[in-house]
Every structure is written in structure tokens, then in C-alpha cells.
C-alpha atoms as a PDB file:
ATOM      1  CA  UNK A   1     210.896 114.439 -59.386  1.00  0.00           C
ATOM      2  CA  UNK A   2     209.160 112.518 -62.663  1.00  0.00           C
ATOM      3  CA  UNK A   3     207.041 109.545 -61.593  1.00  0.00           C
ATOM      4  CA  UNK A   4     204.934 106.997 -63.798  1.00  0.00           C
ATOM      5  CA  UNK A   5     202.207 104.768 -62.910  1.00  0.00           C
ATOM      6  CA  UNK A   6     202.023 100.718 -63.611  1.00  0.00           C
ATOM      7  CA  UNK A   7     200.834  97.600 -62.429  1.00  0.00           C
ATOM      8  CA  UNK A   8     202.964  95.138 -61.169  1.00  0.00           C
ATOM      9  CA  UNK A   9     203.429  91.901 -59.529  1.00  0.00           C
ATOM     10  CA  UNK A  10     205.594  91.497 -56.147  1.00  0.00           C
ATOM     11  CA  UNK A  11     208.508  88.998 -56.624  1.00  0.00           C
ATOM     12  CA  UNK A  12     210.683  90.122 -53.596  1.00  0.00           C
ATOM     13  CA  UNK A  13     210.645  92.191 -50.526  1.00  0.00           C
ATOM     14  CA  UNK A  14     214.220  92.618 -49.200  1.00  0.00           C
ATOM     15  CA  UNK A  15     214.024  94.946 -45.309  1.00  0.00           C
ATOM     16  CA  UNK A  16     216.619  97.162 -46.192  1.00  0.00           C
ATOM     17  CA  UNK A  17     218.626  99.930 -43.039  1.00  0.00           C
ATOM     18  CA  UNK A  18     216.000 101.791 -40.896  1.00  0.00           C
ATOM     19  CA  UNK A  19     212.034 100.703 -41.296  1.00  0.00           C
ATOM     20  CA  UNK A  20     213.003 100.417 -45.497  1.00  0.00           C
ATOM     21  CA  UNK A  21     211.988  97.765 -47.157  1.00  0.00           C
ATOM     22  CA  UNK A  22     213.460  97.500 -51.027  1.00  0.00           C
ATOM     23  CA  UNK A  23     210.536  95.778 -53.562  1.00  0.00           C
ATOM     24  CA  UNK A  24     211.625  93.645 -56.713  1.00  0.00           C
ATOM     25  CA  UNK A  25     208.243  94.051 -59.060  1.00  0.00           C
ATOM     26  CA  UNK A  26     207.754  92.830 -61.985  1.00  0.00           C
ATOM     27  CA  UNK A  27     205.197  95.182 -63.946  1.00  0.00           C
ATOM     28  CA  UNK A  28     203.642  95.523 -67.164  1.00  0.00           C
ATOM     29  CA  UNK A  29     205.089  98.396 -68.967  1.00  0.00           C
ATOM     30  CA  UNK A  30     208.374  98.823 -67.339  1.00  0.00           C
ATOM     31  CA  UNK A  31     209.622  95.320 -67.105  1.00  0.00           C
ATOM     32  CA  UNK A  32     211.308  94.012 -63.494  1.00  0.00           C
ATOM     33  CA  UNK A  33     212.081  96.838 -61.224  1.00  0.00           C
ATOM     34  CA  UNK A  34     213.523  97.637 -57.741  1.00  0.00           C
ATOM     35  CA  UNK A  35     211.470 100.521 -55.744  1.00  0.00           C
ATOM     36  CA  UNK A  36     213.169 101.369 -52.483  1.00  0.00           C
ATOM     37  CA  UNK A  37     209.591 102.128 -49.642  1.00  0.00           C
ATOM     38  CA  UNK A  38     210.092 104.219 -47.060  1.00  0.00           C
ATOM     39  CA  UNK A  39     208.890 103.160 -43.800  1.00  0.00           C
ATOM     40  CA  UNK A  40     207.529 100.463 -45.034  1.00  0.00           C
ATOM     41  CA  UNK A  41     208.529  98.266 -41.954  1.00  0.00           C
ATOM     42  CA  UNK A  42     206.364 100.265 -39.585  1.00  0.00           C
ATOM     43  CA  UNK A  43     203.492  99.217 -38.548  1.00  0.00           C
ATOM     44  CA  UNK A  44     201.240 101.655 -39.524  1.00  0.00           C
ATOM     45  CA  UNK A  45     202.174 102.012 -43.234  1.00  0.00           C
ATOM     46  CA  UNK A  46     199.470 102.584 -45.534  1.00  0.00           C
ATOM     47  CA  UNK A  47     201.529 100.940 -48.418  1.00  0.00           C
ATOM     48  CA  UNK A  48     202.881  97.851 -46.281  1.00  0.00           C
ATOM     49  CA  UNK A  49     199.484  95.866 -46.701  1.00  0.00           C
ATOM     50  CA  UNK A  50     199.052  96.175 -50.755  1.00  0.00           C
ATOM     51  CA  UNK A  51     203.103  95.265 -51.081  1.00  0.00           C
ATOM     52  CA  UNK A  52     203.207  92.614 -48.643  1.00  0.00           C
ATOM     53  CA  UNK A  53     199.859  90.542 -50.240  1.00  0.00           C
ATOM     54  CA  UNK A  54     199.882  87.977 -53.235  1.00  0.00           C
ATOM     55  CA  UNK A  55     198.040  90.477 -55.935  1.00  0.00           C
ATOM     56  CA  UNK A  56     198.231  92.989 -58.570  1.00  0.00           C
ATOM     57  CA  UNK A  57     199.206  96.405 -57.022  1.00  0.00           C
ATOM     58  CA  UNK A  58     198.848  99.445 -59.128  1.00  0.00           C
ATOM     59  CA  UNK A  59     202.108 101.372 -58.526  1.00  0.00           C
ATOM     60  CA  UNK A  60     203.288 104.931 -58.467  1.00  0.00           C
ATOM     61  CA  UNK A  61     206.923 105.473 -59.010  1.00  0.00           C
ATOM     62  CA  UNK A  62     209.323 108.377 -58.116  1.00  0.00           C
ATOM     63  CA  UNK A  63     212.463 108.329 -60.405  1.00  0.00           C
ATOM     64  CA  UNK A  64     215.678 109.093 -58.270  1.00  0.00           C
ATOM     65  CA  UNK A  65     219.556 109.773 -58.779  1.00  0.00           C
ATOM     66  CA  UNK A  66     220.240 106.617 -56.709  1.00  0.00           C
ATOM     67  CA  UNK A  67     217.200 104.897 -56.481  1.00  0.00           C
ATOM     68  CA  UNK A  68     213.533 104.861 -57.316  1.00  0.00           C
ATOM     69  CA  UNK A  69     210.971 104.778 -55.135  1.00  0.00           C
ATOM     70  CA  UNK A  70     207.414 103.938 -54.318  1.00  0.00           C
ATOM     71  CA  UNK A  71     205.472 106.834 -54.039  1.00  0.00           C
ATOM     72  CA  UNK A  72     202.524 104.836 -53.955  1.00  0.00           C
ATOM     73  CA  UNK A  73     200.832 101.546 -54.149  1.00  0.00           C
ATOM     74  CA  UNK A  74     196.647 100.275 -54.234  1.00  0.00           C
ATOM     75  CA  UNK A  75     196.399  96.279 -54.417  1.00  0.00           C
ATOM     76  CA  UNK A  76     193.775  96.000 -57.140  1.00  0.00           C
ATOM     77  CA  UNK A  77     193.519  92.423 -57.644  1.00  0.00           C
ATOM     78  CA  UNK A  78     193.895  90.404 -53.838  1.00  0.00           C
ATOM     79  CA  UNK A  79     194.601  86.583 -54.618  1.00  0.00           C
ATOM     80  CA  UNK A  80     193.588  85.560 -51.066  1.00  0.00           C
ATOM     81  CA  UNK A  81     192.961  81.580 -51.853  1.00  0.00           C
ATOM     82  CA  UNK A  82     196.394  81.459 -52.827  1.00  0.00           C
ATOM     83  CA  UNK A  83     197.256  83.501 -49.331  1.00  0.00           C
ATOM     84  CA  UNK A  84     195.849  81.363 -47.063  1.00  0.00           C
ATOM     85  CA  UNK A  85     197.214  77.973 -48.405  1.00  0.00           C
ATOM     86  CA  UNK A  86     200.929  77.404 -47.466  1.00  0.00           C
ATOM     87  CA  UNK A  87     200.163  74.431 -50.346  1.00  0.00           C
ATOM     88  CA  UNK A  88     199.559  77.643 -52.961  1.00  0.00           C
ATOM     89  CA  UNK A  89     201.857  79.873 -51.435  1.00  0.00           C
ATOM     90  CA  UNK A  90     204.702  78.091 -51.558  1.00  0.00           C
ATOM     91  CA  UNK A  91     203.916  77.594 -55.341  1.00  0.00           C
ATOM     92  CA  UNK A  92     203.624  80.840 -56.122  1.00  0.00           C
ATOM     93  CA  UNK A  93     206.638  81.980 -54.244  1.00  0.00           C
ATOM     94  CA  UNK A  94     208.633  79.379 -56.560  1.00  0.00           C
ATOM     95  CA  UNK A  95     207.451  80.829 -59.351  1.00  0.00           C
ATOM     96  CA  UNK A  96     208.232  84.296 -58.120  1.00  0.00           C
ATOM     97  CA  UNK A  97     211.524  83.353 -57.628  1.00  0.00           C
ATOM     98  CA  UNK A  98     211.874  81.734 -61.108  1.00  0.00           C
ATOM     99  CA  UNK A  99     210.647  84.683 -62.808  1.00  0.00           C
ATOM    100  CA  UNK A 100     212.876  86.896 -60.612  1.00  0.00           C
ATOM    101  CA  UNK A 101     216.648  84.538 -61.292  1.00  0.00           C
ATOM    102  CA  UNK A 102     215.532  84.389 -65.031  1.00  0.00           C
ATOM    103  CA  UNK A 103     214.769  87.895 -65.800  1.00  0.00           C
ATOM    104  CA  UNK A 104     217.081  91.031 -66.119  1.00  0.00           C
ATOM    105  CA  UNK A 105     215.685  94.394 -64.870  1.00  0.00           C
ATOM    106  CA  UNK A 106     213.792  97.099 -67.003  1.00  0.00           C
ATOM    107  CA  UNK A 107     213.159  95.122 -69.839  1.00  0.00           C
ATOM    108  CA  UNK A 108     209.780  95.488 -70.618  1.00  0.00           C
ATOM    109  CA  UNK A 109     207.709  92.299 -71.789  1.00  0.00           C
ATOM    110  CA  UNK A 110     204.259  92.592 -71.138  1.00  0.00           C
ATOM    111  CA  UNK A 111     203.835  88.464 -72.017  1.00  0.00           C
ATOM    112  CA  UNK A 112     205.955  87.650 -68.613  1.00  0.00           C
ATOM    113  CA  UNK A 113     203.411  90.007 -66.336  1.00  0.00           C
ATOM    114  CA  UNK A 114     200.055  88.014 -68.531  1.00  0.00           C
ATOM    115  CA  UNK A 115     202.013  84.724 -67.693  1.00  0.00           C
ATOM    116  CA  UNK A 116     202.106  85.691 -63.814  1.00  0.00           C
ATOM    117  CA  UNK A 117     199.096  86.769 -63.652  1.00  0.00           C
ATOM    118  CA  UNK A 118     197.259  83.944 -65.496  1.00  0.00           C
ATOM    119  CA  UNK A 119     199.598  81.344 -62.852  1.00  0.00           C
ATOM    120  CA  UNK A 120     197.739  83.654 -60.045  1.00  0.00           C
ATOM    121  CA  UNK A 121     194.571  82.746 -61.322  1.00  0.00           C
ATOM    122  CA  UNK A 122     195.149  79.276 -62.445  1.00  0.00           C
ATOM    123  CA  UNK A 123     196.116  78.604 -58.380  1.00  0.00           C
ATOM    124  CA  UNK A 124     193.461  80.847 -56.927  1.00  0.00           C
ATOM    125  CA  UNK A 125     190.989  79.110 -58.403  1.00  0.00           C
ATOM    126  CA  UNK A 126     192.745  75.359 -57.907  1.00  0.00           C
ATOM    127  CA  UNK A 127     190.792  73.009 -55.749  1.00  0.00           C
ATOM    128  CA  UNK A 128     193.088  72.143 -52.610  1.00  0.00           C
ATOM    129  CA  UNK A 129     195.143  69.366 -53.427  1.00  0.00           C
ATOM    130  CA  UNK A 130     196.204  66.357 -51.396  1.00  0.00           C
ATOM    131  CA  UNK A 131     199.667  67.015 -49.640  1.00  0.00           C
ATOM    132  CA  UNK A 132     200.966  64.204 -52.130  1.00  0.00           C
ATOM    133  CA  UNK A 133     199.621  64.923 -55.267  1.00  0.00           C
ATOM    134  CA  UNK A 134     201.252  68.353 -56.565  1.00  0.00           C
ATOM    135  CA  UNK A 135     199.192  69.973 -59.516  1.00  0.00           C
ATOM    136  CA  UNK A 136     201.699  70.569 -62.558  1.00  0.00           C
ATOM    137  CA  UNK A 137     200.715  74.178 -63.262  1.00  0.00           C
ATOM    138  CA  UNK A 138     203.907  75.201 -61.707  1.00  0.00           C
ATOM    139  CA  UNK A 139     205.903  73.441 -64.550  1.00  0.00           C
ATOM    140  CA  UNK A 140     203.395  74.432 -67.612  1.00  0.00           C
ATOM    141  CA  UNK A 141     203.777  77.652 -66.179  1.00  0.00           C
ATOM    142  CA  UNK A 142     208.064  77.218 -66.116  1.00  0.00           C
ATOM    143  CA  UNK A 143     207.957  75.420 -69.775  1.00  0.00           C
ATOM    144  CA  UNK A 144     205.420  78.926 -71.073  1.00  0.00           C
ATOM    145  CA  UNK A 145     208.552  81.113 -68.989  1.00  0.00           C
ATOM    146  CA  UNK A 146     211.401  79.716 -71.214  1.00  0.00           C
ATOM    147  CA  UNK A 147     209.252  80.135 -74.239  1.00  0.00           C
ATOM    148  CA  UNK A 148     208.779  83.606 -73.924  1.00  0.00           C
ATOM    149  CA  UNK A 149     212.623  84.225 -73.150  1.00  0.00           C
ATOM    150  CA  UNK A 150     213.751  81.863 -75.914  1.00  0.00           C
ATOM    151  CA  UNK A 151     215.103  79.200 -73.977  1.00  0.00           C
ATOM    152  CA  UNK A 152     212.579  76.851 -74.675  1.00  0.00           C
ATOM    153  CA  UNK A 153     213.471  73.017 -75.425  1.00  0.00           C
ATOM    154  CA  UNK A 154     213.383  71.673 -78.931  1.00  0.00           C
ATOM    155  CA  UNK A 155     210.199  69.214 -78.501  1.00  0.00           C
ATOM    156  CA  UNK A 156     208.758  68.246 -82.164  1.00  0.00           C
ATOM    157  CA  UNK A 157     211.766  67.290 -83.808  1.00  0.00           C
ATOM    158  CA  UNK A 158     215.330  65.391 -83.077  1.00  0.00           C
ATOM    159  CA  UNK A 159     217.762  68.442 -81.769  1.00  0.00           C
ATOM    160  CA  UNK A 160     220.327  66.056 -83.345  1.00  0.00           C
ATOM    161  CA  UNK A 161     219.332  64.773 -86.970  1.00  0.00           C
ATOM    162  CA  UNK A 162     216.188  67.273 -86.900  1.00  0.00           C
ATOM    163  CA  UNK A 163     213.891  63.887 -87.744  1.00  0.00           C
ATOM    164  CA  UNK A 164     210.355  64.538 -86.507  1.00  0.00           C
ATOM    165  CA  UNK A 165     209.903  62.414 -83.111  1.00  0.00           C
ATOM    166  CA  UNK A 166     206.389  60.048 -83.689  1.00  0.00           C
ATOM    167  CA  UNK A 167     208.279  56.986 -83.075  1.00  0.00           C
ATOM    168  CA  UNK A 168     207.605  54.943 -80.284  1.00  0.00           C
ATOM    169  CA  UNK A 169     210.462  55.392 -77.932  1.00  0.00           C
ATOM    170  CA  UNK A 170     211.074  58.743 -78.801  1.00  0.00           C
ATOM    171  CA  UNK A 171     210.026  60.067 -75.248  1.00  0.00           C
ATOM    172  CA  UNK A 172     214.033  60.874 -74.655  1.00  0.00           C
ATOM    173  CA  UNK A 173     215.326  64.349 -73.688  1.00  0.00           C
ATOM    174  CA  UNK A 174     219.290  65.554 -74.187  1.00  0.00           C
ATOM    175  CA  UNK A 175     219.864  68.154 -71.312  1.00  0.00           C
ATOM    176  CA  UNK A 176     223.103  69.017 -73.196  1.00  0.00           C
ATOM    177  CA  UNK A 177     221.384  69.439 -76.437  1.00  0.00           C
ATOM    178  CA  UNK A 178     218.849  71.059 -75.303  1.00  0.00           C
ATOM    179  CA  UNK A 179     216.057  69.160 -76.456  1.00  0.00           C
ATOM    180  CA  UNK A 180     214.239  65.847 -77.219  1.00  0.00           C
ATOM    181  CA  UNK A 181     216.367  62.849 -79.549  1.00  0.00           C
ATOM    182  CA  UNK A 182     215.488  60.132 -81.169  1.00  0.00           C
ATOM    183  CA  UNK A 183     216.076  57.109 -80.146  1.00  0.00           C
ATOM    184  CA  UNK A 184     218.851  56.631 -82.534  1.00  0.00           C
ATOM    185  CA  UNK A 185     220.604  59.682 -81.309  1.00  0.00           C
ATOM    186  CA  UNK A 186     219.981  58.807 -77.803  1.00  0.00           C
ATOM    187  CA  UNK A 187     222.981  59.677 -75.299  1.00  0.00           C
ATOM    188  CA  UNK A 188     224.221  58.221 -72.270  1.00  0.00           C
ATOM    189  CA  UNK A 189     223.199  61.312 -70.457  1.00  0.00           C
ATOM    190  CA  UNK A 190     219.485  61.586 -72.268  1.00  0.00           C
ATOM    191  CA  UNK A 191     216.936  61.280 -70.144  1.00  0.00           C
ATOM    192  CA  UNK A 192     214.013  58.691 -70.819  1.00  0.00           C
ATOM    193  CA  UNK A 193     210.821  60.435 -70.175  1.00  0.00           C
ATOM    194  CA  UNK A 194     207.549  58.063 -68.514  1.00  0.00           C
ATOM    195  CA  UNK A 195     205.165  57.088 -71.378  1.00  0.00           C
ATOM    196  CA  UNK A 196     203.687  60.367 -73.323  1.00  0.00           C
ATOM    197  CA  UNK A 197     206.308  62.785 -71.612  1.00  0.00           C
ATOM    198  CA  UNK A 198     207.045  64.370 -75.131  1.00  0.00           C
ATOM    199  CA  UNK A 199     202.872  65.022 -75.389  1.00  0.00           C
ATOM    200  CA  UNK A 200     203.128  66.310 -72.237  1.00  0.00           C
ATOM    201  CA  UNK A 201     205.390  69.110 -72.329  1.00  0.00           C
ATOM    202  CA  UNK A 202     203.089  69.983 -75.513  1.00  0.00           C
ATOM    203  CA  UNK A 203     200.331  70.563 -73.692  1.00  0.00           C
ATOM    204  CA  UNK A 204     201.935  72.643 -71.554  1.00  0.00           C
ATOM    205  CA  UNK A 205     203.183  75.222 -74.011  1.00  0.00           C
ATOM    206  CA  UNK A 206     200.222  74.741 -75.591  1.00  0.00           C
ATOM    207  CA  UNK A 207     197.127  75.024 -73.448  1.00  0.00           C
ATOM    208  CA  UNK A 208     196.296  77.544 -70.451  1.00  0.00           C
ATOM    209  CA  UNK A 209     197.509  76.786 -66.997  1.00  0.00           C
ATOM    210  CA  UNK A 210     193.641  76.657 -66.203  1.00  0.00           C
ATOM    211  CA  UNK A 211     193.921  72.859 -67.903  1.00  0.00           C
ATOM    212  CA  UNK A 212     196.820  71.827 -64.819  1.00  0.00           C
ATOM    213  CA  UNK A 213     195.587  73.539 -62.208  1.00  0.00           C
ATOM    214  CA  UNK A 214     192.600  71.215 -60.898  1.00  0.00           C
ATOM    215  CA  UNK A 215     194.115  67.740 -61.230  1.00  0.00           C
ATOM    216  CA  UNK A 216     197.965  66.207 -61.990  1.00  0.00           C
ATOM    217  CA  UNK A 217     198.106  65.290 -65.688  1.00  0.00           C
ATOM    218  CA  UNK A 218     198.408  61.869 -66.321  1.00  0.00           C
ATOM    219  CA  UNK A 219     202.296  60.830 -66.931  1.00  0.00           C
ATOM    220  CA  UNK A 220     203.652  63.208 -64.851  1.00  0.00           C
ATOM    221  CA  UNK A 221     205.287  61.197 -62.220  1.00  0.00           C
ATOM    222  CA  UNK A 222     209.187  62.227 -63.616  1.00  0.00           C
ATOM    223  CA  UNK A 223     211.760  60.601 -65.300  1.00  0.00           C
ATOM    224  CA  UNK A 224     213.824  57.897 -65.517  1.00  0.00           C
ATOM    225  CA  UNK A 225     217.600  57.748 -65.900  1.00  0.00           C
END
């Protein structure tokens, strides 16, 4: 049976008939796979531990008729910070999930494994925030994730008479467009973003998620209708 080694990120752990659990990974070479574990669900599984943790797990895969599975698995880089917040873990987990409802299997991109892994760090390394105050390097880390799959929002010039936006007032977004207007072009359903919303979402493409992981960026407290 032909197996192949990779690193890969856990988005997923499904308990499947029996002590199975089925793993959704997302790894660098092979793109977003599913890896059926045996016995996985017992308690003394030697894989269990490095597939259950937040972390890089180097991976050894058995190609099957019906399904692959993992032959292997060694958690190489732990991100225990982010384990032992529920604040961090329930960030990451959205993001996992994100990653996982926008992706299609086996298609490699080696960007979308850097991007989760540079999120990891970014919230390892984040200072505990207060309960009300939510660090934005959740939605950098969304606007860098529709980037890299080409969804990305128009944000430098008018998605409907392509003028570049450096107007005053110009902070308006079209969902149905799928962009920012001006705000001559402005719809009923646009959405008026607080003061610097356009410079915002800039920065977020622009710079690391390092830059939004300590402190909320200024401006960031939504939208208006």
C-alpha cells in the first residue's frame, strides 16, 4: 500500500463506527484531506494525542481503494497558549471551520497551510484579551483567506465606475457588487463602514496577523446600515 509523508493542520475530527475517528487536515503538499484513524477513540492510542491538539502534526498516509488512512502522526509544533484559552480556542476553531467550508479537497496550495499556521502563531503569542474586546486577527486572517482563493473584495477602486476611492465618504461597501463604491454609486443595500473602514481592510491584506493580534485596531467596532 503507497503512503507519503506531510505536515498538516487539524480542521475536523468526525468519531466515525467502532473506536474510528475520520480527520479533515489541511496539509502542505497535498491540499485538504480526509484520513480515516483506526482506533483512534481508545484510550490508549499513540496517535489520539498529536490529532486531537491545536499544532502542526507531521503525517504519514496510507493510500486506500475506499479510503486513506493515517498510518502515522508526531505533533511537531504544540500551540498550547492557544489550548488552554477557551478565548483562543474558540478563535481558532472558527477559523478552522472557515478554512474547512471554503476549501475543496486535494487541492494543493501551500499559501492556505502558511496562512494557518501564521493565525496559530499570531494567537499563541496574543496577550489574553478582555472578554469584551475581541482582537481582529480572526478577520485579517478571513480578508488574507479570500485573497488567496480569489474572492477577495474590490477595496482601492469603485466596483461600479472603477474611480479610485480617496474621497471622504467613500468608506461604503456593496455586498452585491462585491466591493467598496463611491459615494455616488452608493446603493440602498451598501453598507457605510465606521470612519477609516476602507484603510482598515488594507491593513489587513496587507500586514501580518502579528500587527492584530495584541490589541483591536482602532475603527473596528462594525458597520452601520
Amino acid at each position: 500500500m503507497p503512503t507519503y509523508r506531510d505536515r498538516g493542520i487539524v480542521l475536523k475530527i468526525r468519531p466515525t463506527r467502532d473506536a474510528d475517528r475520520r480527520y479533515t487536515v489541511f496539509t502542505e503538499n497535498h491540499g485538504k484531506i480526509d484520513v480515516l484513524a483506526k482506533g483512534t477513540r481508545w484510550s490508549r492510542s499513540k496517535m489520539s494525542p498529536h490529532m486531537g491538539g491545536l499544532g502542526v502534526v507531521e503525517l504519514m498516509v496510507a493510500r486506500g481503494r475506499r479510503a486513506d488512512r493515517l498510518a502515522g502522526a508526531s505533533l511537531v509544533r504544540p500551540f498550547r497558549e492557544a489550548m488552554n484559552s477557551l478565548a483562543k480556542t474558540s478563535s481558532v476553531q472558527s477559523f478552522l471551520l472557515l478554512v474547512d467550508a471554503l476549501t475543496r479537497r486535494e487541492l494543493p496550495e501551500e499559501r492556505i497551510f502558511a496562512l494557518l499556521s501564521e493565525f496559530l502563531e499570531a494567537v499563541e503569542s496574543a496577550p489574553e484579551a478582555p472578554r469584551a474586546i475581541r482582537p481582529p486577527v480572526f478577520d485579517a486572517a478571513a480578508v488574507k483567506l479570500l485573497d488567496i482563493l480569489g474572492f477577495a473584495p474590490e477595496l482601492d477602486s469603485c466596483v461600479a465606475c472603477r474611480r479610485p476611492l480617496t474621497a471622504p465618504g467613500d468608506d461604503v461597501v456593496s455586498v452585491v457588487r462585491g466591493g467598496a463604491v463611491c459615494r455616488d454609486c452608493r446603493e440602498p443595500a451598501s453598507l457605510i463602514l465606521t470612519a477609516g473602514g476602507l484603510e482598515i481592510l488594507r491593513r489587513f491584506r496587507r500586514e501580518p496577523l502579528s500587527a492584530f493580534a495584541a490589541a483591536p485596531v482602532p475603527g473596528t467596532a462594525g458597520v452601520g446600515p
